[in-house]
Protein backbone atom coordinates (compact mmCIF):
# COMPACT_ATOMS: atom_id res chain seq x y z
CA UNK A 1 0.00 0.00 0.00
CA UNK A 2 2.99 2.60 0.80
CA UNK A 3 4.65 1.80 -2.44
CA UNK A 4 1.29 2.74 -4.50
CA UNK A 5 0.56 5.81 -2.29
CA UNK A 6 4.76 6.82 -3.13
CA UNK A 7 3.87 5.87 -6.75
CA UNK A 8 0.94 7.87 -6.86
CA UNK A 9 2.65 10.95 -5.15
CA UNK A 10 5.38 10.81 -7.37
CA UNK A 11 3.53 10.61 -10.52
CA UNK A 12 0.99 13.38 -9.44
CA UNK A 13 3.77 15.87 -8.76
CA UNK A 14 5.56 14.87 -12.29
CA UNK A 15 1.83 15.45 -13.91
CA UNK A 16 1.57 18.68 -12.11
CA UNK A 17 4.94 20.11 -13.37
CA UNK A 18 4.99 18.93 -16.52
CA UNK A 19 3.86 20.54 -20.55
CA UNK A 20 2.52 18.04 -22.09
CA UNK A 21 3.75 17.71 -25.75
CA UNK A 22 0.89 15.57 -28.28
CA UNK A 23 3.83 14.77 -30.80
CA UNK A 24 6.71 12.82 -31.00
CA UNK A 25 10.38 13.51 -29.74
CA UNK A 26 13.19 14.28 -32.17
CA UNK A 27 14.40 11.14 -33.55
CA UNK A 28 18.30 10.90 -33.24
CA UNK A 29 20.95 8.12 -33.33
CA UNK A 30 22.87 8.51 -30.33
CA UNK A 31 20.13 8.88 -27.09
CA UNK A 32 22.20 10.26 -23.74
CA UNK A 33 20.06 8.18 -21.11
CA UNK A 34 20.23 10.17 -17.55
CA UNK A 35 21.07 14.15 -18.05
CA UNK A 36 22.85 13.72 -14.78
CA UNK A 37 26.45 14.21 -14.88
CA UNK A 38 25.75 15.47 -18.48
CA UNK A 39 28.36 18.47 -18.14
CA UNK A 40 30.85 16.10 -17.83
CA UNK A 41 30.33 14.19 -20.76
CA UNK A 42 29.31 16.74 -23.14
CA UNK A 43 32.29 17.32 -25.22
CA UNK A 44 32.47 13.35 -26.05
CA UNK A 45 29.83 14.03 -28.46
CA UNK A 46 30.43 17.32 -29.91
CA UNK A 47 30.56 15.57 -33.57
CA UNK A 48 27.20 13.65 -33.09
CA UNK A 49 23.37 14.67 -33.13
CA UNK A 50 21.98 13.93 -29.83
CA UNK A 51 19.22 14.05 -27.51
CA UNK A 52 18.88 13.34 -23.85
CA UNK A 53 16.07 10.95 -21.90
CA UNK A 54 15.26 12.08 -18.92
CA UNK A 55 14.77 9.79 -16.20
CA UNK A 56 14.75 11.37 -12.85
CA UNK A 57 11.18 12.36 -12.04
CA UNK A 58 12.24 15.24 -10.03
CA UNK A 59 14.03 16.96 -13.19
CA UNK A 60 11.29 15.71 -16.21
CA UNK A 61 9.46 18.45 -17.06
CA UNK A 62 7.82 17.48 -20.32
CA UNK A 63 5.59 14.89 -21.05
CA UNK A 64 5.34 13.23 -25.11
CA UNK A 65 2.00 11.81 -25.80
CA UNK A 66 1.17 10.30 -29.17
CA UNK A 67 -1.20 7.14 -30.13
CA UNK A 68 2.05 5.10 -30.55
CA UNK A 69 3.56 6.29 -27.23
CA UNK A 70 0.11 5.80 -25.45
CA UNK A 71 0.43 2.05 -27.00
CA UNK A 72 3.71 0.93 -26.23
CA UNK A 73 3.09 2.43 -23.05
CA UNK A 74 0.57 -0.16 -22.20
CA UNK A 75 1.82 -3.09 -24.33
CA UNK A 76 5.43 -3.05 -22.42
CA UNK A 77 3.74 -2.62 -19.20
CA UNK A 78 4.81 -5.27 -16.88
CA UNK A 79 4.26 -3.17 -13.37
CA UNK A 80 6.20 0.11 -13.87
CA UNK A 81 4.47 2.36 -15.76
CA UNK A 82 7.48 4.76 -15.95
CA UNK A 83 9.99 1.83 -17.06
CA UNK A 84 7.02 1.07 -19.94
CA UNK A 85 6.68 4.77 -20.99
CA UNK A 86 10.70 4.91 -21.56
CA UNK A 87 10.50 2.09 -23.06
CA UNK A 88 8.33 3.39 -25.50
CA UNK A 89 9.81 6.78 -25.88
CA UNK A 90 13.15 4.85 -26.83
CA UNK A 91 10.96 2.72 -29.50
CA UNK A 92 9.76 6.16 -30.68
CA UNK A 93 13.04 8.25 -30.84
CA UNK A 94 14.94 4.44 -32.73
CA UNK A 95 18.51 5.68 -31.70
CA UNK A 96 21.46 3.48 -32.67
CA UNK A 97 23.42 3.71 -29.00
CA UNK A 98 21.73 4.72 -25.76
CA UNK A 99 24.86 6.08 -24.21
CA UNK A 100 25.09 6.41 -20.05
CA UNK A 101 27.69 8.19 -17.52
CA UNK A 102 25.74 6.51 -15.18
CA UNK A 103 27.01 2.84 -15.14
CA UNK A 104 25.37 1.46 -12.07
CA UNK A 105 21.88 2.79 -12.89
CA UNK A 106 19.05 -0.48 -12.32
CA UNK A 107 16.79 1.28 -14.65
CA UNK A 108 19.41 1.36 -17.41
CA UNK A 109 20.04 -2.15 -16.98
CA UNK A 110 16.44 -2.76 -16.79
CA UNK A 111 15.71 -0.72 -20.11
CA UNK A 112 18.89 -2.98 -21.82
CA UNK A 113 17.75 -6.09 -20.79
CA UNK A 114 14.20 -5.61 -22.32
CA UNK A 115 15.45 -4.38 -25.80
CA UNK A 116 17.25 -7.68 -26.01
CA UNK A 117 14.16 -8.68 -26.87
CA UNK A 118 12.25 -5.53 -28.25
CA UNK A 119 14.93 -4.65 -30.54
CA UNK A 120 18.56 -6.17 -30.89
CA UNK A 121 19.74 -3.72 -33.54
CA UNK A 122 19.81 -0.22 -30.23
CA UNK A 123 23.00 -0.73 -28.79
CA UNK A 124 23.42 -0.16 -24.83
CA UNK A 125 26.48 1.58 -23.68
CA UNK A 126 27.85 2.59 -20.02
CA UNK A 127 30.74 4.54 -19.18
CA UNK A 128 32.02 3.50 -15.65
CA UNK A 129 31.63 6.92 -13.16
CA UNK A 130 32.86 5.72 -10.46
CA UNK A 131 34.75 2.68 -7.99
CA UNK A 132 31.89 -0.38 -7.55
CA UNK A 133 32.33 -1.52 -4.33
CA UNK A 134 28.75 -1.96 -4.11
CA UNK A 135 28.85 -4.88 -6.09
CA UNK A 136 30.63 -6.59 -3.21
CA UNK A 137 28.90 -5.03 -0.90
CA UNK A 138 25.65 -6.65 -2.43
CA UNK A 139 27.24 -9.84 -2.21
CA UNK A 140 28.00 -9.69 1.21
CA UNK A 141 24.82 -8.29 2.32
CA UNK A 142 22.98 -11.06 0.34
CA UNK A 143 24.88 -14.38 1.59
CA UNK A 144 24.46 -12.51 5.04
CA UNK A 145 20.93 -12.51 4.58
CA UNK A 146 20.66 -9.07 5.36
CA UNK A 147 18.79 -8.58 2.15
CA UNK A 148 16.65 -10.80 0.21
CA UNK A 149 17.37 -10.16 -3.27
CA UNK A 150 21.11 -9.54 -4.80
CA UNK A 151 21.15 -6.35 -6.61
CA UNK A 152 23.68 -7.91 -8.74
CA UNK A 153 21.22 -9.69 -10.44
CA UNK A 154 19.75 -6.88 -12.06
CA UNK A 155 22.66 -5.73 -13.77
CA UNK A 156 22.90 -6.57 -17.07
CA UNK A 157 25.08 -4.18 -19.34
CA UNK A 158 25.91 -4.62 -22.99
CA UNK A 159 29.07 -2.67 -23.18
CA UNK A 160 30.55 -0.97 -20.45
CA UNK A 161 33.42 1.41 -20.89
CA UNK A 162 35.43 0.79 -17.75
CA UNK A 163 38.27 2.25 -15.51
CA UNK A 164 40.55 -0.58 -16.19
CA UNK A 165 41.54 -4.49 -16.05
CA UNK A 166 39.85 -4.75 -12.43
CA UNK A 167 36.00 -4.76 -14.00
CA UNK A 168 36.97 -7.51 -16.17
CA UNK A 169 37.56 -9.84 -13.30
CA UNK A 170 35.18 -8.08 -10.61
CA UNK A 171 32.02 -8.81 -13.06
CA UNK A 172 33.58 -12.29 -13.84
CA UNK A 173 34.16 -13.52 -9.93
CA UNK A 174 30.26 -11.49 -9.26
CA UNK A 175 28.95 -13.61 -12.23
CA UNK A 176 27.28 -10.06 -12.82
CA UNK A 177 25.97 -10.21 -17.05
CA UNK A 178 27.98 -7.71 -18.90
CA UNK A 179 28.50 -8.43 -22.75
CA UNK A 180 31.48 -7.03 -23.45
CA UNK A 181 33.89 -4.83 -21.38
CA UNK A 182 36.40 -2.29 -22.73
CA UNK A 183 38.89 -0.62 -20.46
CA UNK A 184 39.09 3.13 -21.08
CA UNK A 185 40.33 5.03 -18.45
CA UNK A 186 38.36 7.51 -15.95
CA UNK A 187 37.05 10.29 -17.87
CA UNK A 188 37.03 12.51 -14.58
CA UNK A 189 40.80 12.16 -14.53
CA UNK A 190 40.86 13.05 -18.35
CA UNK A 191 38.83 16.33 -17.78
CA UNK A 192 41.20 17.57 -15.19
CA UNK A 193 44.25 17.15 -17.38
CA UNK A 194 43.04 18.70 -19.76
CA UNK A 195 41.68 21.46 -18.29
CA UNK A 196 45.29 21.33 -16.62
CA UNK A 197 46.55 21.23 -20.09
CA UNK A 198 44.68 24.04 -21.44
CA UNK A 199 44.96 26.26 -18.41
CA UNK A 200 49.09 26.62 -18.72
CA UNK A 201 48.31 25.02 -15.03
CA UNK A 202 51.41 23.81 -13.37
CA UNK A 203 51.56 22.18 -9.78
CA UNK A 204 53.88 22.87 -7.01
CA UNK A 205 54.42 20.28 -4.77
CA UNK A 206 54.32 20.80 -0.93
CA UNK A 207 56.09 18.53 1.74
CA UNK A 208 52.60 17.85 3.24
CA UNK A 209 50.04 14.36 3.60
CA UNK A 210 46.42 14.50 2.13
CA UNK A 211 43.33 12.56 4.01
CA UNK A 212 40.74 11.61 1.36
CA UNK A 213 37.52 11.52 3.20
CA UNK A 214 35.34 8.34 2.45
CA UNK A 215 32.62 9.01 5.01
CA UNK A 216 29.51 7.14 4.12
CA UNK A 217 30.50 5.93 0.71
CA UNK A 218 29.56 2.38 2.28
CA UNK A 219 26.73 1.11 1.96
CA UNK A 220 24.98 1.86 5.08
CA UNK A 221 23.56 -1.75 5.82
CA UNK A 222 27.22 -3.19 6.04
CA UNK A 223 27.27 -1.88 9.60
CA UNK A 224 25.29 -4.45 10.30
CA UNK A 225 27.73 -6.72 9.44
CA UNK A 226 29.86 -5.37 11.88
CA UNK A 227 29.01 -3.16 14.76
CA UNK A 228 32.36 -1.79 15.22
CA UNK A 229 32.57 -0.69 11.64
CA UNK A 230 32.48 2.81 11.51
CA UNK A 231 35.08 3.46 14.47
CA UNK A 232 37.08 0.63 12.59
CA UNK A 233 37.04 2.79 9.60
CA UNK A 234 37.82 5.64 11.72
CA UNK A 235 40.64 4.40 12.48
CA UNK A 236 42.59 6.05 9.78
CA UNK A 237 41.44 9.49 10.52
CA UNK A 238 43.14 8.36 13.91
CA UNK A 239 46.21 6.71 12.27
CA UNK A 240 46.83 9.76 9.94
CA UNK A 241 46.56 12.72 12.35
CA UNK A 242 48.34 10.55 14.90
CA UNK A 243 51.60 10.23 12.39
CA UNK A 244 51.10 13.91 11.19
CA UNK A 245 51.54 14.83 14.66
CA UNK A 246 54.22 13.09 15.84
CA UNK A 247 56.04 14.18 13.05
CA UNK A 248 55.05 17.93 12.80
CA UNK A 249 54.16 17.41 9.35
CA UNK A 250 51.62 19.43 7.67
CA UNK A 251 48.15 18.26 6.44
CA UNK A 252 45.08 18.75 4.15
CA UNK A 253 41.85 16.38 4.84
CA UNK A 254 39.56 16.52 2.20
CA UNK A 255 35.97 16.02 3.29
CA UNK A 256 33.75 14.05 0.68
CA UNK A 257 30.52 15.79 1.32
CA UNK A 258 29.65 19.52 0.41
CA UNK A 259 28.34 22.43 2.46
CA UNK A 260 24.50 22.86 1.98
CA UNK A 261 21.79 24.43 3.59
CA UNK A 262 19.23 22.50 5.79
CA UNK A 263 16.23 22.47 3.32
CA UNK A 264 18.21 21.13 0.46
CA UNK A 265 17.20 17.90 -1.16
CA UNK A 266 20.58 15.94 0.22
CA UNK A 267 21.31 18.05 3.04
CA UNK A 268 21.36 14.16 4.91
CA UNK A 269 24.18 13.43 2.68
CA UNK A 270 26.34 17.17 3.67
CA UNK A 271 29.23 17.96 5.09
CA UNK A 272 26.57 18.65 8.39
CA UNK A 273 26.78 15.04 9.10
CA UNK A 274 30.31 14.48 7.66
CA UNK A 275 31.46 16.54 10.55
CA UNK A 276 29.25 15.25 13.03
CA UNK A 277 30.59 12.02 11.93
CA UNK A 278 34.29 13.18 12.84
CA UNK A 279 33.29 14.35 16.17
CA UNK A 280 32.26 11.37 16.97
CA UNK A 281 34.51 8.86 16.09
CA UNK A 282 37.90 10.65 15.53
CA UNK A 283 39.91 10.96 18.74
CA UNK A 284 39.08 14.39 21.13
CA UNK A 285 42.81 15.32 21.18
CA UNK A 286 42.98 15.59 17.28
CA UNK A 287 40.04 17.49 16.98
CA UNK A 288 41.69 21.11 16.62
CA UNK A 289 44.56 19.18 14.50
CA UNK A 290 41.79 17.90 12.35
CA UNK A 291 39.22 20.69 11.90
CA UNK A 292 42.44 23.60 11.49
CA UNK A 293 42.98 21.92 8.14
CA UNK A 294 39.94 20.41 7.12
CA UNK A 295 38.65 21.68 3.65
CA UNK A 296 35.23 20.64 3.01
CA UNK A 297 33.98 19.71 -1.18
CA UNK A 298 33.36 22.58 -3.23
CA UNK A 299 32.20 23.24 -6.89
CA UNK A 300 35.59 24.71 -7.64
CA UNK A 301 37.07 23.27 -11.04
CA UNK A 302 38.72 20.00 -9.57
CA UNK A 303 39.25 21.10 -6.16
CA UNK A 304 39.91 17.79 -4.83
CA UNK A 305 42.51 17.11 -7.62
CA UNK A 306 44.29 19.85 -7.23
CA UNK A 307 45.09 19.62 -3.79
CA UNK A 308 45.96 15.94 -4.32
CA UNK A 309 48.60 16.36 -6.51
CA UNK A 310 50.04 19.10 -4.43
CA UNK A 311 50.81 16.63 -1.44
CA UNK A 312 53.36 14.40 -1.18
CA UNK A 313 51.82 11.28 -0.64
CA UNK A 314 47.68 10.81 -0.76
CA UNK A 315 46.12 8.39 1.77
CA UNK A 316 42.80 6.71 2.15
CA UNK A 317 40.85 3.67 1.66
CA UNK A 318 38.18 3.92 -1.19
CA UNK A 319 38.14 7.18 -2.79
CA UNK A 320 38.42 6.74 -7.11
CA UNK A 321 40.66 10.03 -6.46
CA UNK A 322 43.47 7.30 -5.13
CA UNK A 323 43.55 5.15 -8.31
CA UNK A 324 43.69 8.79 -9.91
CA UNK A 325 46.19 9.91 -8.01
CA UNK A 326 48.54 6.61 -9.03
CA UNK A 327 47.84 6.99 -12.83
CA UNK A 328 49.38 10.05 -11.96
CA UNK A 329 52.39 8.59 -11.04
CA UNK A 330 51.88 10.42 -7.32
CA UNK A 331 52.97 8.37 -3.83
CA UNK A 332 49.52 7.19 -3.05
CA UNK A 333 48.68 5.03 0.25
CA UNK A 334 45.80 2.65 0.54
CA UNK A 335 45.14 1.60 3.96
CA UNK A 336 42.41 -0.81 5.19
CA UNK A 337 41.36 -0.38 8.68
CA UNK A 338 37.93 -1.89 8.38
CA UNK A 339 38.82 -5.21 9.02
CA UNK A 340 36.53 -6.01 6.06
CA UNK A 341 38.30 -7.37 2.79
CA UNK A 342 35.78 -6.24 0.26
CA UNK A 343 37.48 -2.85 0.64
CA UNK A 344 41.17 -3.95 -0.17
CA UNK A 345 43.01 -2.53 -3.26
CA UNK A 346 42.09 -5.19 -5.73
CA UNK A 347 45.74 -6.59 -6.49
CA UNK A 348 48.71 -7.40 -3.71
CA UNK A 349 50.90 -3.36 -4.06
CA UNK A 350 53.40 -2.06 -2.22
CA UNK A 351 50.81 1.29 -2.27
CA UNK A 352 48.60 -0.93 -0.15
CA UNK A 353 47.80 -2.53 2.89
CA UNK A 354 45.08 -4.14 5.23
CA UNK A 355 45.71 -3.53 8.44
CA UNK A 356 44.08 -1.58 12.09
CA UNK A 357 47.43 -1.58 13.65
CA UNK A 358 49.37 2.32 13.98
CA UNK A 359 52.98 0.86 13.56
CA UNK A 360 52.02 -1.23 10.34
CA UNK A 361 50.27 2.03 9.28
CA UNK A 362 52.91 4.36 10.55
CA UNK A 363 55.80 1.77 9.04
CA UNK A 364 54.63 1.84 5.63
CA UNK A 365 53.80 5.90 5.16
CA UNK A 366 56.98 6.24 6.69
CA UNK A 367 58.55 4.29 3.73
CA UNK A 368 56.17 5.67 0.94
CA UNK A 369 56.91 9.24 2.54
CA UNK A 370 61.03 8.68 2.32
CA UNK A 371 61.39 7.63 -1.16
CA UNK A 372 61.56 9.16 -4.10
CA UNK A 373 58.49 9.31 -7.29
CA UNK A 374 61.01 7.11 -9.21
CA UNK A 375 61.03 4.54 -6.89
CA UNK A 376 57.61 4.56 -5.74
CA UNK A 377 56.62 3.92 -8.97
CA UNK A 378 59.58 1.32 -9.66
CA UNK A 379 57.66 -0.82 -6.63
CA UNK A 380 54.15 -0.56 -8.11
CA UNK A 381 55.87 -2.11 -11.31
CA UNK A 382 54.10 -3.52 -14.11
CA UNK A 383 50.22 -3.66 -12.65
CA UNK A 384 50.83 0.40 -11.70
CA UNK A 385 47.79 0.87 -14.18
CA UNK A 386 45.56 -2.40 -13.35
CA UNK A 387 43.10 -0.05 -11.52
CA UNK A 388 42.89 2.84 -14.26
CA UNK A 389 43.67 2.10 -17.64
CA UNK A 390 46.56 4.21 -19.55
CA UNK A 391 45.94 4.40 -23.18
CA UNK A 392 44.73 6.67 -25.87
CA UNK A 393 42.47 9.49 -25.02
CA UNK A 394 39.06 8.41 -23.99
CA UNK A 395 37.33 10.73 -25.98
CA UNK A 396 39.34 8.95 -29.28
CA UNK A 397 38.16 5.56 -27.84
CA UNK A 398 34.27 6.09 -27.40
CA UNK A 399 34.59 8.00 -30.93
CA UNK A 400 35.50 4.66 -32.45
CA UNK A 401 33.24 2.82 -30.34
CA UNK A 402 30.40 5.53 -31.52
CA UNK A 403 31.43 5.50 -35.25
CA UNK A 404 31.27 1.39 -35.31
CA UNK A 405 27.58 1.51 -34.22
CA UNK A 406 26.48 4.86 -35.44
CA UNK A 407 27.61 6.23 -38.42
């Protein structure tokens, strides 16, 4: 009964908002599905004709209806009225690709999976957006039988355009159904150095250690895996400010969450909680340490990357920006305090290790921190870019991809 009263809230305020439009919508061959995260990906199609699908209620603001729209709409029906109105909109527009930033969207897979059927000849394409540790955090969760269903099993993804060698065995080992995946790089990363590039921008190194915040990137329901958790993760907030301490060294921590006021849509996911978050579970005596150089996310042009790649070494535990960061050819440390494997570095690296003790933690910064970029990267040796995949430009590769299907 709550999910038809959410249903029929939702749909009433999309109704409400919307213009309706009795025609069809521009017919094109490549279809960006999601307009989230659109700025981003933008200039990857400069030399196609494209259109975007909408498919967050809160941002649809027009509404197509047709007979054929009104048809498909009820003959694709199978309990989701807005997956069978998509559906049909996708039938109506007949792209060639449907193109997505957003990799781990269900609906996306849902929509992919049914034009196996519908029609073969639309090709589904995801660019990867960001690290999937949810994927073995839904495995967990599921032979823990803390949920009843395994997400995993939704996914199904025709090509996926991925950070690097790591998805090919991740969705292997998961058993998750992807058709084919190509190893591109991180398109983030890209923008950056080119906007580096373009920008004259050159970076000066300072003798100083950089805290990538993770707070709540987990998935919430693995604390119930593990009560101690959260002060496990914590850990490393302790570990860090502990070393930087000792050693007088100076520090940047760079909170994951952004500043926003309390009636904002995600002010539950802000830097609000972030901090409280710290409070709680990061040592009273580092507190001043802590919040004197604490910089929380901000829409300046890579913010996070910039500050990066002016420390001397980077440390954290899930963060993409750490795979980034190596590509780079930056000292990078991953440390593990959660006790929890799922969240190790995917391959055995001297840039990594698993581990809630301080000297193992202070032992192996204090070696990363010594050595030279040479020979940091000398130890990573030849897997340096398993995580993030060094190639051609990724706006070259999806152009080839794109012209294969397309033109």
């Amino acid at each position: 009964m709550t999910k038809f009263i959410n249903f029929f809230y939702n749909f009433c305020k999309v109704i409400i908002k919307s213009k309706f439009l009795f025609k069809s919508p521009k017919k094109t061959n490549l279809l960006i599905f999601d307009n989230e995260s659109y700025e981003t990906i933008k200039n990857l199609f400069n030399n196609y004709n494209h259109e975007k699908l909408i498919v967050r209620k809160h941002y649809i603001n027009e509404v197509y209806i047709n007979f054929s729209i009104i048809f498909n709409t009820l003959i694709y029906y199978r309990g989701n009225i807005f997956s069978s109105y998509l559906i049909a909109l996708i039938k109506e527009i007949n792209p060639k690709v449907v193109f997505t930033f957003i990799d781990n969207s269900i609906k996306f897979s849902e929509l992919a999976k049914r034009f196996k059927k519908i029609n073969k000849k639309i090709d589904f394409v995801a660019l990867q957006n960001g690290t999937r540790f949810e994927l073995l955090e839904n495995q967990l969760l599921y032979r823990k039988k803390i949920i009843n269903t395994n997400p995993n099993a939704k996914i199904f993804i025709p090509t996926l355009l991925s950070f690097g060698k790591n998805e090919k065995v991740l969705y292997k080992k998961l058993n998750i159904h992807v058709n084919n995946i190509v190893p591109v790089g991180n398109l983030a990363l890209e923008n950056y150095l080119d906007y580096k590039k373009r920008n004259k921008i050159k970076i000066k190194k300072k003798n100083q250690l950089c805290l990538i915040s993770d707070h709540g990137t987990w998935n919430q329901k693995i604390e119930e895996t593990d009560s101690k958790f959260v002060k496990n993760y914590y850990k490393l907030f302790n570990f860090f400010l502990r070393y930087a301490y000792e050693k007088k060294m100076k520090i940047i921590i760079c909170a994951k969450r952004y500043k926003l006021p309390p009636n904002h849509i995600n002010f539950r996911s802000s830097y609000f909680f972030e901090k409280k978050a710290f409070i709680e579970n990061v040592d009273k005596k580092y507190h001043k340490f802590l919040f004197k150089n604490l910089v929380y996310r901000n829409k300046k042009k890579f913010h996070s990357y910039f500050l990066m790649e002016e420390s001397d070494v980077v440390v954290g535990t899930f963060s993409t920006l750490l795979k980034d960061n190596i590509f780079l050819r930056n000292k990078t440390f991953i440390c593990n305090t959660t006790k929890n494997s799922i969240y190790d570095y995917p391959i055995k690296s001297f840039c990594s290790i698993k581990s809630d003790d301080y000297n193992d933690f202070k032992v192996r910064l204090s070696e990363i921190h010594k050595i030279s970029n040479n020979k940091y990267i000398n130890k990573l040796g030849n897997n340096i870019d398993y995580c993030i995949h060094k190639g051609e430009e990724i706006k070259n590769s999806i152009q080839k991809i794109l012209n294969k299907k397309i033109v």
